[in-house]
N, C-alpha and C. Protein backbone atom coordinates (compact mmCIF):
# COMPACT_ATOMS: atom_id res chain seq x y z
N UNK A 1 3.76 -16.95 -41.49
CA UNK A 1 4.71 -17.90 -42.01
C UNK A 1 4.19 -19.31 -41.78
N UNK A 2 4.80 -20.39 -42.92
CA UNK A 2 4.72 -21.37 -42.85
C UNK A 2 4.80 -22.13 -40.86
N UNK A 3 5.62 -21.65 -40.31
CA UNK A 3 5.78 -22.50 -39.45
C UNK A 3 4.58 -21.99 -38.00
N UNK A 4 4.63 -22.95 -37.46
CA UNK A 4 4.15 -23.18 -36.04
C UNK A 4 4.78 -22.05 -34.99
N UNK A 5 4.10 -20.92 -34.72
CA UNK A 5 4.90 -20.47 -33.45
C UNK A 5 4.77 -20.67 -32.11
N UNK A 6 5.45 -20.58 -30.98
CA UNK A 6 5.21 -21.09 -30.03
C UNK A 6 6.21 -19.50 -29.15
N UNK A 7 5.92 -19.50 -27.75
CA UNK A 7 6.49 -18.57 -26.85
C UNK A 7 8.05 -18.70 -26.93
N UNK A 8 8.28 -19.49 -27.41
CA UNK A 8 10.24 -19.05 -27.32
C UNK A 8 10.56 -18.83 -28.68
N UNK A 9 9.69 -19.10 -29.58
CA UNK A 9 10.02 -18.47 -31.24
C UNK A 9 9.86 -17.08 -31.17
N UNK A 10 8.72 -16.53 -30.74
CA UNK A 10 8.51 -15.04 -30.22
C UNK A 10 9.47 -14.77 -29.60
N UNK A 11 10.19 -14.93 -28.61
CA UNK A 11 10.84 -14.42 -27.76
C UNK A 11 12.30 -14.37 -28.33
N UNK A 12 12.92 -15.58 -29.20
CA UNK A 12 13.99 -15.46 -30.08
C UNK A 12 13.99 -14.08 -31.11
N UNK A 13 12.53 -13.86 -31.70
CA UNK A 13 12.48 -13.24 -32.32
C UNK A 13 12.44 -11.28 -31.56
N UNK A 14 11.79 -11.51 -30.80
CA UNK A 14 11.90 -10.11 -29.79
C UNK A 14 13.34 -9.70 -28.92
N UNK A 15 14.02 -10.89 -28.82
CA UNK A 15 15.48 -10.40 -28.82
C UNK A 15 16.35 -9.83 -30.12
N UNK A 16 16.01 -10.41 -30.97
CA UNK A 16 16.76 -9.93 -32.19
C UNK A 16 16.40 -8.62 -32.50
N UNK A 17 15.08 -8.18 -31.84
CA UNK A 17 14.29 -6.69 -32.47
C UNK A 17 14.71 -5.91 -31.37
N UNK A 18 14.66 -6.55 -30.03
CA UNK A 18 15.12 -5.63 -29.13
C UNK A 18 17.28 -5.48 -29.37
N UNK A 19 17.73 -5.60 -29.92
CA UNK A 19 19.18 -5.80 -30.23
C UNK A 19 19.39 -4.27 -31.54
N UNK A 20 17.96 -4.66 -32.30
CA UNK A 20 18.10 -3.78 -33.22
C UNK A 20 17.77 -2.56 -33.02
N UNK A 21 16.93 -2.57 -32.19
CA UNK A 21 16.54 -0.92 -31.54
C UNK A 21 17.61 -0.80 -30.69
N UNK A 22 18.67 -1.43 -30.24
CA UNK A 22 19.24 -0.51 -29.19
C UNK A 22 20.67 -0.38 -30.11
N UNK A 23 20.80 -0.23 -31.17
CA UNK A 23 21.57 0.12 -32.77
C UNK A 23 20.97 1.56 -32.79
N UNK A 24 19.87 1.68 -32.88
CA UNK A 24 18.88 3.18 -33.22
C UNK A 24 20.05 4.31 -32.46
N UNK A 25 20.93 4.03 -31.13
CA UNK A 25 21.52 4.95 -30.38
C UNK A 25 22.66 5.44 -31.96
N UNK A 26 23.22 4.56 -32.71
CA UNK A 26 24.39 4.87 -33.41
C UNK A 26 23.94 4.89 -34.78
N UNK A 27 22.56 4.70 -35.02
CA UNK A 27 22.61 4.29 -36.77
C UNK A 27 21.13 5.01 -36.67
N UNK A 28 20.91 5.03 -38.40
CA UNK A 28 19.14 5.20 -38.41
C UNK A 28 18.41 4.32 -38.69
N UNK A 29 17.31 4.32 -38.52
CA UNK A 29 16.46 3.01 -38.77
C UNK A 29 16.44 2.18 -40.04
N UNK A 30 17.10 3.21 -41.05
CA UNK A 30 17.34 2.15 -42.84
C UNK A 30 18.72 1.60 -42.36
N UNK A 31 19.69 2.28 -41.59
CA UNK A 31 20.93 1.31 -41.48
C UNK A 31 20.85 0.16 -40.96
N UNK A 32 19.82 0.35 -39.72
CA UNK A 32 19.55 -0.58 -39.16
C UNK A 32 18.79 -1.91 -39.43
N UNK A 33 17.43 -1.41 -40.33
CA UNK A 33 16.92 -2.29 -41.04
C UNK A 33 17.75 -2.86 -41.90
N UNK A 34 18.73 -2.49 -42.85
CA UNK A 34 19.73 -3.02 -44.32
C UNK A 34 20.39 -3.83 -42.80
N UNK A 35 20.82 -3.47 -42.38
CA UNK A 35 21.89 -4.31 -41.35
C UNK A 35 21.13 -5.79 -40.94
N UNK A 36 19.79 -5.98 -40.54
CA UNK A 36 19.00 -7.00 -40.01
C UNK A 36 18.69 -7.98 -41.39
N UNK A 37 18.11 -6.85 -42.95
CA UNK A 37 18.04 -8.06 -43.86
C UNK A 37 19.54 -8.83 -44.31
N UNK A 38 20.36 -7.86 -43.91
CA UNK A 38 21.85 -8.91 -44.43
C UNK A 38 22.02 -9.41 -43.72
N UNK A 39 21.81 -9.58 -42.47
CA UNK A 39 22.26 -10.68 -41.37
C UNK A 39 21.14 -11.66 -41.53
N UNK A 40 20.04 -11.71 -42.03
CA UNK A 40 18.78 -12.65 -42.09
C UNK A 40 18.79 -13.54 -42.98
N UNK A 41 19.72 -12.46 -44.46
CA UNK A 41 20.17 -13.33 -46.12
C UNK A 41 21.41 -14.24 -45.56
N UNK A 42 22.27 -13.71 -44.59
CA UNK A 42 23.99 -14.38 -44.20
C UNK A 42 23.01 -15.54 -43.82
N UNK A 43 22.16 -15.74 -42.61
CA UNK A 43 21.93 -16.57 -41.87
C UNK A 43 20.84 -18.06 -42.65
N UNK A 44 20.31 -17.30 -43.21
CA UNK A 44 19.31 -18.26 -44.26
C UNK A 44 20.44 -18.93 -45.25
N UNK A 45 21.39 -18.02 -45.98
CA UNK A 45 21.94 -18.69 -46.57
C UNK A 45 22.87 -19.82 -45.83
N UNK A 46 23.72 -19.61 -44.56
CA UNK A 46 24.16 -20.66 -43.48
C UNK A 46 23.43 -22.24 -43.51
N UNK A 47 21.87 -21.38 -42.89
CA UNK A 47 21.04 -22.79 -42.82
C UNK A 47 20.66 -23.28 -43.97
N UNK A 48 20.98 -22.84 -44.98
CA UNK A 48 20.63 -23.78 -46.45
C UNK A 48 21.59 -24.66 -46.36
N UNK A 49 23.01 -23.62 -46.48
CA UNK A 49 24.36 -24.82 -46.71
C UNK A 49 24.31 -25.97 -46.07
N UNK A 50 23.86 -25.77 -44.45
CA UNK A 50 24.19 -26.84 -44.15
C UNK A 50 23.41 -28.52 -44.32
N UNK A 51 22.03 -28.18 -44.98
CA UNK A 51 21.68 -29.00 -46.05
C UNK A 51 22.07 -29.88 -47.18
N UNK A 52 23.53 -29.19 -47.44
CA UNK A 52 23.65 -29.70 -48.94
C UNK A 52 25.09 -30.32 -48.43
N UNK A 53 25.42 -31.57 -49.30
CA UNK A 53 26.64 -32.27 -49.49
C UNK A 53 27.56 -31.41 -49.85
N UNK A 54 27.65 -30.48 -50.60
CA UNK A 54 28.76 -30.08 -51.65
C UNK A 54 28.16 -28.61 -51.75
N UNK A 55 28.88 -27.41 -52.88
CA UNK A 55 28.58 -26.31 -53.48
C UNK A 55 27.31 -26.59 -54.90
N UNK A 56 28.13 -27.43 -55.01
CA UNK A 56 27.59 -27.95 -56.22
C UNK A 56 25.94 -28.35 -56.41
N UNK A 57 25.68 -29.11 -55.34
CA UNK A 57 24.14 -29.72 -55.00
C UNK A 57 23.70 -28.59 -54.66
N UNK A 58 24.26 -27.50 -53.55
CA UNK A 58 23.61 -26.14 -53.37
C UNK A 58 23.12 -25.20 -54.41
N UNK A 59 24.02 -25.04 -55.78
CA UNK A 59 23.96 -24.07 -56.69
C UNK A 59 22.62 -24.92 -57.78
N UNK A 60 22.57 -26.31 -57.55
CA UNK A 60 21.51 -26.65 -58.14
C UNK A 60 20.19 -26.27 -57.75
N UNK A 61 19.93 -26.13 -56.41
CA UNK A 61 18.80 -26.01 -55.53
C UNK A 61 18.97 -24.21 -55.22
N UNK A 62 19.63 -23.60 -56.24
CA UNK A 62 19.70 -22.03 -55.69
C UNK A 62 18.45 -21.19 -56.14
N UNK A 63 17.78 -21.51 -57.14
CA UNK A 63 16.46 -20.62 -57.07
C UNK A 63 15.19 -20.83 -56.36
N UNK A 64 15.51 -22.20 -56.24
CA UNK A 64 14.09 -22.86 -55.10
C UNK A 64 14.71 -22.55 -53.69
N UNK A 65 15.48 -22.17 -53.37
CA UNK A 65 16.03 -21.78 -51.99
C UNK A 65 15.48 -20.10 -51.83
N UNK A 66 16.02 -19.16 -52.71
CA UNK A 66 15.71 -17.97 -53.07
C UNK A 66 14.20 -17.87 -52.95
N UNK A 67 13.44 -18.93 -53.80
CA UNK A 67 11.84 -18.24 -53.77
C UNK A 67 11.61 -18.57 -52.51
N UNK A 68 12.16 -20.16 -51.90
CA UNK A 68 11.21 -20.50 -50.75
C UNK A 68 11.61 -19.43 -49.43
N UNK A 69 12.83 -18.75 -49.21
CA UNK A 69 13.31 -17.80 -48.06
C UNK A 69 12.42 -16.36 -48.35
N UNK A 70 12.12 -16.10 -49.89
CA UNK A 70 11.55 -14.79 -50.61
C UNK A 70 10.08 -15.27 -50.37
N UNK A 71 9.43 -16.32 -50.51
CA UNK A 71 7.97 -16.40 -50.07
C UNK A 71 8.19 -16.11 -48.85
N UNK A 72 8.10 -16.91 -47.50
CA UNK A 72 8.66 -16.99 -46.28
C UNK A 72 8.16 -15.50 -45.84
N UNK A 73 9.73 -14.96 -46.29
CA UNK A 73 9.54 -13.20 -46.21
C UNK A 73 8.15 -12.53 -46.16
N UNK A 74 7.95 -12.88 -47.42
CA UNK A 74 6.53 -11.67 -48.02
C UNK A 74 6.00 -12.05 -47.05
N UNK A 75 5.12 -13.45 -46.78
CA UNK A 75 4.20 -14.00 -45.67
C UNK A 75 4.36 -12.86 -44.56
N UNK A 76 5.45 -13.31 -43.94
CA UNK A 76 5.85 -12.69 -42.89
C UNK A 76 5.59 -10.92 -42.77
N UNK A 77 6.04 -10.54 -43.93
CA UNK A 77 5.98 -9.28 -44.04
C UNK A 77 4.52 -8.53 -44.16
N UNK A 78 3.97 -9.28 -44.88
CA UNK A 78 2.42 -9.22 -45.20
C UNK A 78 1.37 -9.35 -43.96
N UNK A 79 1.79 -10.19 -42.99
CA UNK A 79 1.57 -9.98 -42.10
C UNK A 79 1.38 -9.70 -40.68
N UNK A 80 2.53 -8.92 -40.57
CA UNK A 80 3.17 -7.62 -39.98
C UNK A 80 2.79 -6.29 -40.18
N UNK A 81 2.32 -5.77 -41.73
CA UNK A 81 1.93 -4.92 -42.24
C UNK A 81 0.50 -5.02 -41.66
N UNK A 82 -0.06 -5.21 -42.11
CA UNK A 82 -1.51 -6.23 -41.57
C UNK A 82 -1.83 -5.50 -40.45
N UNK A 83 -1.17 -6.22 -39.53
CA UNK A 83 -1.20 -5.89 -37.86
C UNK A 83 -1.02 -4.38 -37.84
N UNK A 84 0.13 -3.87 -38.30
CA UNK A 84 0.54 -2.65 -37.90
C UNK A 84 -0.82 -1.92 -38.58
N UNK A 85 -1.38 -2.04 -39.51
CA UNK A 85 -2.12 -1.13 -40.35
C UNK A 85 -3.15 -1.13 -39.81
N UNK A 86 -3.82 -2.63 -39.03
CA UNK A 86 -5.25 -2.53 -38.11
C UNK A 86 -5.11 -1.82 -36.81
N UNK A 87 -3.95 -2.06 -36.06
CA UNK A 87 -3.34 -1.32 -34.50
C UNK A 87 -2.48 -0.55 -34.72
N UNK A 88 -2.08 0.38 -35.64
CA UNK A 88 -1.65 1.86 -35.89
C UNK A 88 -1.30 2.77 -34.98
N UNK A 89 -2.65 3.34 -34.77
CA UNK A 89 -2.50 4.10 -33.61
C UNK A 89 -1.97 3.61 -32.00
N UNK A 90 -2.66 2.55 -31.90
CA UNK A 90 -2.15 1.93 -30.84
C UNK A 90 -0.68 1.66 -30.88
N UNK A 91 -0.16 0.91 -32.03
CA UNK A 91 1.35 0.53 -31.62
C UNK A 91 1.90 2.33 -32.24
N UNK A 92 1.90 3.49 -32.62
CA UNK A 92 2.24 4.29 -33.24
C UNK A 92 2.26 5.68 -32.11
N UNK A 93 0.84 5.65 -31.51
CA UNK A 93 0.83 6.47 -30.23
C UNK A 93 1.87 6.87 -29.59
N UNK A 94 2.34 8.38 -29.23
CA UNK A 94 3.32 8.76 -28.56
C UNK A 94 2.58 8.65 -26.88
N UNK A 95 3.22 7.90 -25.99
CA UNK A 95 3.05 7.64 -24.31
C UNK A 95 3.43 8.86 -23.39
């Protein structure tokens, strides 16, 4: 992703993952995953609003919001995949 990470962006982010695995006790991992991208779309969409004056200035800026949160994503996703696909076995290994 676009941004700069630093040890408490990781760590924001490893709470949210550790929150979602301990869901795994009551749900399956697609509930769980659908559950994390709608709370990620609720929350992106939050921090857009609070950008904009009005609905109105928002609904103008609604597809450049969409690609820039939908690039963002892929990045992110792309390289995650990445990682997982070079350290596989390692992160995949039963202990």
């Amino acid at each position: 992703m676009s941004t700069d990470w630093d040890k408490e962006d990781f760590a924001r982010a490893d709470e949210i993952i550790n929150l979602a695995n301990s869901q795994l006790r009551k749900a399956t991992k697609g509930k769980v995953s659908a559950a994390l991208m709608f709370a990620s779309a609720r929350y992106c969409s939050w921090v857009s609003a609070t950008g904009f004056s009005d609905g109105a200035e928002m609904a103008s800026m609604r597809e450049q919001t969409i690609d820039y949160f939908v690039d963002q994503y892929r990045e992110a996703l792309t390289q995650n995949l990445d990682d997982y696909i070079e350290g596989f076995t390692d992160y995949m290994s039963k202990d």
